[in-house]
Protein backbone atom coordinates (compact mmCIF):
# COMPACT_ATOMS: atom_id res chain seq x y z
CA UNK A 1 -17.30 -35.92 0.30
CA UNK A 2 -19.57 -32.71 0.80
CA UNK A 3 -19.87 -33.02 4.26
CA UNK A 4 -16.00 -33.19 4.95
CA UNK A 5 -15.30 -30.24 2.75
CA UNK A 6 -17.95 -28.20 4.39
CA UNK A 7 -16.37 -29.55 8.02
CA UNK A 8 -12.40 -28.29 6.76
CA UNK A 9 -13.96 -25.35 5.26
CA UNK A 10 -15.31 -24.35 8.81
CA UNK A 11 -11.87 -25.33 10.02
CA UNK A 12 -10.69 -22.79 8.16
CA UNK A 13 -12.56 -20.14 8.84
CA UNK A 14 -12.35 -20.76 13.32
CA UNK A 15 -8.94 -20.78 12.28
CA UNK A 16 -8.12 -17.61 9.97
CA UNK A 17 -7.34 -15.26 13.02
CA UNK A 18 -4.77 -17.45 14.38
CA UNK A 19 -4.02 -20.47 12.41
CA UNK A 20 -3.92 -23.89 14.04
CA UNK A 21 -1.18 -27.07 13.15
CA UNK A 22 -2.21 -29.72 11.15
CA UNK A 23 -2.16 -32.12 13.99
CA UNK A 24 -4.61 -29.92 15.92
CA UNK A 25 -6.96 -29.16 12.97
CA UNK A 26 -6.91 -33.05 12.38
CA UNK A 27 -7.54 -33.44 16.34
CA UNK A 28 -10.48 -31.78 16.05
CA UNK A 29 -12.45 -33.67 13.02
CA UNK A 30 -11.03 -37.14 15.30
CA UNK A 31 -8.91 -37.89 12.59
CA UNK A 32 -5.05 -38.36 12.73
CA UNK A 33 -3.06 -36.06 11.06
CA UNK A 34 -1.67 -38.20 8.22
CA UNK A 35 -5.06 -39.16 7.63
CA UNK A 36 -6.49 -35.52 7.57
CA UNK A 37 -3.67 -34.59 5.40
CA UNK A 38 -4.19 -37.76 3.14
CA UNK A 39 -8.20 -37.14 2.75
CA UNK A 40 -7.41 -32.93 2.25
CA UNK A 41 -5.38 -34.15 -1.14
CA UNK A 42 -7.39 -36.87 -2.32
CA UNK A 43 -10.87 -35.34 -1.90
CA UNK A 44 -9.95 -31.54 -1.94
CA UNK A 45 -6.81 -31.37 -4.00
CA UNK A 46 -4.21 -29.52 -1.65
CA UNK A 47 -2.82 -30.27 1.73
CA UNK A 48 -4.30 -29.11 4.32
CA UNK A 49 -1.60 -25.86 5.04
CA UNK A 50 -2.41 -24.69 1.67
CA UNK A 51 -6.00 -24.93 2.06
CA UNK A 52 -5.89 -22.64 5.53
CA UNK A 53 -3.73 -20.12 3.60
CA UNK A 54 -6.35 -20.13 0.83
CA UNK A 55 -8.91 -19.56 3.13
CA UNK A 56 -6.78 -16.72 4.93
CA UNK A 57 -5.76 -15.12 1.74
CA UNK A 58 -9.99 -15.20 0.47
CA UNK A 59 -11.06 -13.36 3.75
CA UNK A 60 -8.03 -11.06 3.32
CA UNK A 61 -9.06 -9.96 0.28
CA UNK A 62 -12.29 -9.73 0.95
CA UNK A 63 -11.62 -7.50 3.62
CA UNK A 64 -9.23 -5.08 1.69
CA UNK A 65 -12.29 -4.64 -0.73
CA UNK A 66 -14.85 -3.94 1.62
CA UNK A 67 -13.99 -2.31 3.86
CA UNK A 68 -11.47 0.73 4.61
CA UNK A 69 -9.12 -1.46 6.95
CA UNK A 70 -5.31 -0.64 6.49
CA UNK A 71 -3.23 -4.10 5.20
CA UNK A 72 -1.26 -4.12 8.15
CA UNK A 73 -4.29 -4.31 10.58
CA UNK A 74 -5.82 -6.87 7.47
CA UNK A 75 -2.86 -9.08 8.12
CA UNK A 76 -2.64 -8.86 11.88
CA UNK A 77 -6.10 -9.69 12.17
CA UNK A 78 -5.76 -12.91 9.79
CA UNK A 79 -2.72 -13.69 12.01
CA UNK A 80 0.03 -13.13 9.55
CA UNK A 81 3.48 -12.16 11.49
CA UNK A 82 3.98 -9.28 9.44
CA UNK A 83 2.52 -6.71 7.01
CA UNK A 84 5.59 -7.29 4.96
CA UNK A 85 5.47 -11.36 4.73
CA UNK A 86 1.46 -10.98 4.21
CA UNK A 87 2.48 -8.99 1.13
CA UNK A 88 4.60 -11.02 -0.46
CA UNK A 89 2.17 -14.30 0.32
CA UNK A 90 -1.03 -12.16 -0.89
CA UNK A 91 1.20 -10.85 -3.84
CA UNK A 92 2.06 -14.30 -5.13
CA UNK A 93 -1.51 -15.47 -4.38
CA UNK A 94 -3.03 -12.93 -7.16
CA UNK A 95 -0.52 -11.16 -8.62
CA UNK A 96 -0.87 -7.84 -6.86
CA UNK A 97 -0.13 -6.21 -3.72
CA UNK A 98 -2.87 -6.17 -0.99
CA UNK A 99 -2.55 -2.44 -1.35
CA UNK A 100 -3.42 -2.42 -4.73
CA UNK A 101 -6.53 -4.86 -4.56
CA UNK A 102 -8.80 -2.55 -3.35
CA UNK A 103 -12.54 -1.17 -4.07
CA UNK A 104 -12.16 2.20 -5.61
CA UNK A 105 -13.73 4.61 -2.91
């Protein structure tokens, strides 16, 4: 169990700045991607999408609190299509704007 969280959790974070398919994030632990998705739910809770996005979202906000980057170059660099979209996803993540979740400076 520990070792395939830590191996999606690595997933994740190769794949923040431009996020890969299921199929091809399966492809790469040699698994197929009803399996991957299957063994994402029963040993980590979500699918596999969701757990990417959390992962995205995390480094995201770490980002907007540490350092001075604007959102829009935030969410380009996490591979979001648009500052606007990234909002609204990073809004209903934790209930504020990405604007708004910032270290006061």
């Amino acid at each position: 169990r520990a070792g395939f969280a830590r191996a999606v959790e690595e997933l994740c974070a190769r794949h923040a700045a431009a996020p890969a398919g299921v199929a091809a994030l399966a492809a790469e632990l040699g698994l197929a991607e009803r399996a991957f998705s299957a063994r994402c739910r029963a040993e980590l809770g979500a699918p596999p999408a969701r757990l990417l996005l959390a992962h995205r979202l995390g480094r995201a906000r770490d980002l907007l609190r540490h350092t001075g980057l604007p959102v829009a170059q935030v969410a380009a660099s996490l591979g979001f299509a648009s500052p606007f979209h990234f909002s609204r996803v990073y809004k209903r993540a934790f209930g504020i704007p990405p604007a708004q979740d910032r270290a006061p400076g």
